[in-house]
PDB file of N, CA and C in Angstrom:
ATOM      1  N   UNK A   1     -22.346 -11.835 -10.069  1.00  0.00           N
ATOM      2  CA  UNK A   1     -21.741 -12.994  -9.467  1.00  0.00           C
ATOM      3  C   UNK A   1     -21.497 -12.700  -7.991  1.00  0.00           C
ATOM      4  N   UNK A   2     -21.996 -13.498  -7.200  1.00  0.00           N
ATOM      5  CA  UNK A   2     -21.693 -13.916  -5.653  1.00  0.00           C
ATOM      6  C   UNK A   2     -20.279 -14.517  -5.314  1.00  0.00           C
ATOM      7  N   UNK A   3     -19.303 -14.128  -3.934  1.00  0.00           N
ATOM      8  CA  UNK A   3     -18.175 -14.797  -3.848  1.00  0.00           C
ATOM      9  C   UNK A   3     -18.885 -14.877  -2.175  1.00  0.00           C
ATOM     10  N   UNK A   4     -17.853 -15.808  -1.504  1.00  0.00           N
ATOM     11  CA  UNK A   4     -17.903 -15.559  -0.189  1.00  0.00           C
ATOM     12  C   UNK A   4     -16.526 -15.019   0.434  1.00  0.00           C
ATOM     13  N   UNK A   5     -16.290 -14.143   1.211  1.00  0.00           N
ATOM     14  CA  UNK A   5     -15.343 -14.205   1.749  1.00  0.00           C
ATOM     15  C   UNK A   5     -15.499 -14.544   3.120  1.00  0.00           C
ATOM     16  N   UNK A   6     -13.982 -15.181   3.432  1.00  0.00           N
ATOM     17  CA  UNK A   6     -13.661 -15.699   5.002  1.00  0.00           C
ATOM     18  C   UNK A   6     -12.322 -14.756   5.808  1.00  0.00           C
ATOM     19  N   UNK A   7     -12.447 -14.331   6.308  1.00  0.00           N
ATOM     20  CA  UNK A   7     -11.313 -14.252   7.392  1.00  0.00           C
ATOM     21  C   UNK A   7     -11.458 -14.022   8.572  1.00  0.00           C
ATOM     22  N   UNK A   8     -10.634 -14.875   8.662  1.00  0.00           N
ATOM     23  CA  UNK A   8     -10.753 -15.647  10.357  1.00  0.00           C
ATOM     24  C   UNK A   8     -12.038 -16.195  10.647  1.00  0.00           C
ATOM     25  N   UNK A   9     -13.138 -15.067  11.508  1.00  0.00           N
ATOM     26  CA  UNK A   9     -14.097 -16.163  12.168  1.00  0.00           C
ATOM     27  C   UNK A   9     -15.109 -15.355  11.298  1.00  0.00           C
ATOM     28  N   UNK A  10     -14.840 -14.088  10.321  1.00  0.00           N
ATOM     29  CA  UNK A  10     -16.292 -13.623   9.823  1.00  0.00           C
ATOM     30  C   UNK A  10     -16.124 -14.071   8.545  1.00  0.00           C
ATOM     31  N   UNK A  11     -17.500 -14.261   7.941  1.00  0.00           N
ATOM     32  CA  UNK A  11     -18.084 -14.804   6.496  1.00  0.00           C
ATOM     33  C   UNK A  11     -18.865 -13.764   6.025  1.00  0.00           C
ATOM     34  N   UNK A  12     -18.618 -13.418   5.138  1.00  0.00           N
ATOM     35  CA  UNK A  12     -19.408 -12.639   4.574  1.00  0.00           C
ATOM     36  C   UNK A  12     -19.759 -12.439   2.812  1.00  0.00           C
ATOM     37  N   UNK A  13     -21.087 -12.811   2.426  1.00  0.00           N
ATOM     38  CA  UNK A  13     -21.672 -12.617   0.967  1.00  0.00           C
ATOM     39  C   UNK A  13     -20.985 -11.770   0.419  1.00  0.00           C
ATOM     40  N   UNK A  14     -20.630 -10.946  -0.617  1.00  0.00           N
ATOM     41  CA  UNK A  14     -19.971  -9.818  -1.728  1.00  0.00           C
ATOM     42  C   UNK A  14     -20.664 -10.042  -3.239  1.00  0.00           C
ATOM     43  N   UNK A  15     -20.858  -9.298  -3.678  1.00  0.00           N
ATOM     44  CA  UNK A  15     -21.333  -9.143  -5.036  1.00  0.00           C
ATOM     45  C   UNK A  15     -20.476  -8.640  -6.092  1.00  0.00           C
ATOM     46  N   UNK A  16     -19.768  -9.199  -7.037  1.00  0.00           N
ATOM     47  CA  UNK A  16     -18.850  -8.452  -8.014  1.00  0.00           C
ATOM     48  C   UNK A  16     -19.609  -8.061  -9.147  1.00  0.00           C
ATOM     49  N   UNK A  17     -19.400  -6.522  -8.982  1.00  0.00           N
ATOM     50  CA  UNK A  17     -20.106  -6.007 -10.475  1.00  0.00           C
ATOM     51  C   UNK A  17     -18.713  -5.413 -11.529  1.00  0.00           C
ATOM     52  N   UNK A  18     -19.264  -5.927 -12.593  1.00  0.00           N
ATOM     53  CA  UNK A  18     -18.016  -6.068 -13.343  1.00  0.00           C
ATOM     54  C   UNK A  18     -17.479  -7.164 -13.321  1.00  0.00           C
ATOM     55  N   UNK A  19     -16.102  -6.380 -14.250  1.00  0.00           N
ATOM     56  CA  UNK A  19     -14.708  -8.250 -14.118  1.00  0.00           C
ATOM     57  C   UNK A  19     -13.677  -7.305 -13.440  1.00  0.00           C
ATOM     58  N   UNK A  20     -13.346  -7.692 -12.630  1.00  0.00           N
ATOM     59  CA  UNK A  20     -12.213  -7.414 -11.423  1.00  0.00           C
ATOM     60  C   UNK A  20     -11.164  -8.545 -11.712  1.00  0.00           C
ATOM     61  N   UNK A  21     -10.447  -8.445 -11.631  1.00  0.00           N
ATOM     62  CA  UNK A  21      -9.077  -9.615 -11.474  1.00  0.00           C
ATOM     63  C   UNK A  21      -9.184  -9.673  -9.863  1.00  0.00           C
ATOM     64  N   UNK A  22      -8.247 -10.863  -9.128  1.00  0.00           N
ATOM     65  CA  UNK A  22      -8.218 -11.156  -8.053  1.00  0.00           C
ATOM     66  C   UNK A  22      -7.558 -10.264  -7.447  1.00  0.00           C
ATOM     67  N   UNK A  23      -6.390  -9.800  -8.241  1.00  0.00           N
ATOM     68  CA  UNK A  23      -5.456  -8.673  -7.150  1.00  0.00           C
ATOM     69  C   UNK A  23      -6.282  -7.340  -7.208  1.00  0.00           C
ATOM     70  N   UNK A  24      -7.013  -7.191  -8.080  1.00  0.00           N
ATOM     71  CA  UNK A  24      -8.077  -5.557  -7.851  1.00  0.00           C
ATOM     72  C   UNK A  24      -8.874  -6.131  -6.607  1.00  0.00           C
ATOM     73  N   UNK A  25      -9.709  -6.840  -6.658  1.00  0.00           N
ATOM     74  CA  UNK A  25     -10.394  -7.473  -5.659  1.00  0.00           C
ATOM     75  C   UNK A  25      -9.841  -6.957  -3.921  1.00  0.00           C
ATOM     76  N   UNK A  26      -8.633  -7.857  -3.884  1.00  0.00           N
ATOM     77  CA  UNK A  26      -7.890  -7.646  -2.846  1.00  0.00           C
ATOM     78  C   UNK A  26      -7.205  -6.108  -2.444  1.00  0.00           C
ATOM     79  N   UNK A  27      -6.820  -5.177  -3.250  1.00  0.00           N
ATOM     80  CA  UNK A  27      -6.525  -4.111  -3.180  1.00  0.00           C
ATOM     81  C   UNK A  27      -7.666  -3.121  -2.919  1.00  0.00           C
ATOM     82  N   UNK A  28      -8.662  -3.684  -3.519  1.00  0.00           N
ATOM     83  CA  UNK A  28     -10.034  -2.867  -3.377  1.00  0.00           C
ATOM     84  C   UNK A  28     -10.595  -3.159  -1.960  1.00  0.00           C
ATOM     85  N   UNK A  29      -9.864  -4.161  -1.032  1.00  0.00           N
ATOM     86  CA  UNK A  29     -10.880  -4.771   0.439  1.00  0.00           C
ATOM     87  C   UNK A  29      -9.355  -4.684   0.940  1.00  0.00           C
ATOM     88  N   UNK A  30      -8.458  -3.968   0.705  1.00  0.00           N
ATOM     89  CA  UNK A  30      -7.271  -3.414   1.451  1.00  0.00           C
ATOM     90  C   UNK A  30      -6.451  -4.770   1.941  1.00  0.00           C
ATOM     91  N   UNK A  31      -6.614  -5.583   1.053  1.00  0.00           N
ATOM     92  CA  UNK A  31      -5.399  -6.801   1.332  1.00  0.00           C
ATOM     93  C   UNK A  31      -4.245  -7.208   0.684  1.00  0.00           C
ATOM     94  N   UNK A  32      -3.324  -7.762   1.518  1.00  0.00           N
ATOM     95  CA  UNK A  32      -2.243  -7.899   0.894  1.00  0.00           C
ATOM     96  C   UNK A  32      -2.378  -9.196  -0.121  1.00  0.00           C
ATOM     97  N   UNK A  33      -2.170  -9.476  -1.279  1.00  0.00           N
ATOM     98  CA  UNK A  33      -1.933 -10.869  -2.025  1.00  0.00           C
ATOM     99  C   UNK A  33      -1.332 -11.643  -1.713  1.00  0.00           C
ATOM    100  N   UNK A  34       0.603 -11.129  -0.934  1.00  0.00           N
ATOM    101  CA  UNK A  34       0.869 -12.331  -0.116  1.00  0.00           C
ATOM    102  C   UNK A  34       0.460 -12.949   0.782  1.00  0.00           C
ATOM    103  N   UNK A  35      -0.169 -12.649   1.743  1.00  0.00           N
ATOM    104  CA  UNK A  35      -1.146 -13.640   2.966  1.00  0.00           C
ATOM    105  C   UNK A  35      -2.497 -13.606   2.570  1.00  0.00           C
ATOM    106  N   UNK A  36      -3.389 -14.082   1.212  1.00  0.00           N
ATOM    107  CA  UNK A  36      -3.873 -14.777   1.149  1.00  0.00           C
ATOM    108  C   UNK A  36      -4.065 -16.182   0.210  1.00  0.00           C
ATOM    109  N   UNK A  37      -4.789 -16.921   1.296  1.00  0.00           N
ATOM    110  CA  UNK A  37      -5.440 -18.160   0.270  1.00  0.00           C
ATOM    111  C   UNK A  37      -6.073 -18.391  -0.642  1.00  0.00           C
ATOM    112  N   UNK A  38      -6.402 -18.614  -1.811  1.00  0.00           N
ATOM    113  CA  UNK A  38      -7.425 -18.635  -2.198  1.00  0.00           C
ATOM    114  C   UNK A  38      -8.576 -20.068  -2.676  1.00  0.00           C
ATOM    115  N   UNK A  39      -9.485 -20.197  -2.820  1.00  0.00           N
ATOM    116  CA  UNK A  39      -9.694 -22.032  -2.655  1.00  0.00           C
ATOM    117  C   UNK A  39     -10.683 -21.305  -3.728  1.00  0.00           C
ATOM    118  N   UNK A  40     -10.765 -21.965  -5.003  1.00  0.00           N
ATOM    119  CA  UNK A  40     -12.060 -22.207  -5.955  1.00  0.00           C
ATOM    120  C   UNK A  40     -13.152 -23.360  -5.352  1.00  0.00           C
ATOM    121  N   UNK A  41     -14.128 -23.388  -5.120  1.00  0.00           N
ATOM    122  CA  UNK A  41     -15.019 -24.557  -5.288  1.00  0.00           C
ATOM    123  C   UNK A  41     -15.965 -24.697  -6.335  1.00  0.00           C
ATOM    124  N   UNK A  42     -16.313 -26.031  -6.769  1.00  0.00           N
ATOM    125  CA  UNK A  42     -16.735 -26.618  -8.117  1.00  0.00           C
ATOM    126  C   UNK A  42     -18.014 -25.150  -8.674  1.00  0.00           C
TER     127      UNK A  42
END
């Protein structure tokens, strides 16, 4: 599975191998859970 990530002005493709939960995700790309957004699209 493909995600995109955004922050700020860079975009960038990611590939999740495996099932990660969102907060592994974020801990794994050194972010905090409180300052971010997150938006599902369809």
């Amino acid at each position: 599975m493909t995600f995109k990530l955004t922050i700020k002005d860079k975009v960038e493709e990611r590939e999740l191998n495996g099932e990660l939960t969102i907060k592994e995700l974020l801990d794994d790309l050194d972010l905090s859970s409180e300052t971010i957004v997150t938006k599902k699209n369809g």
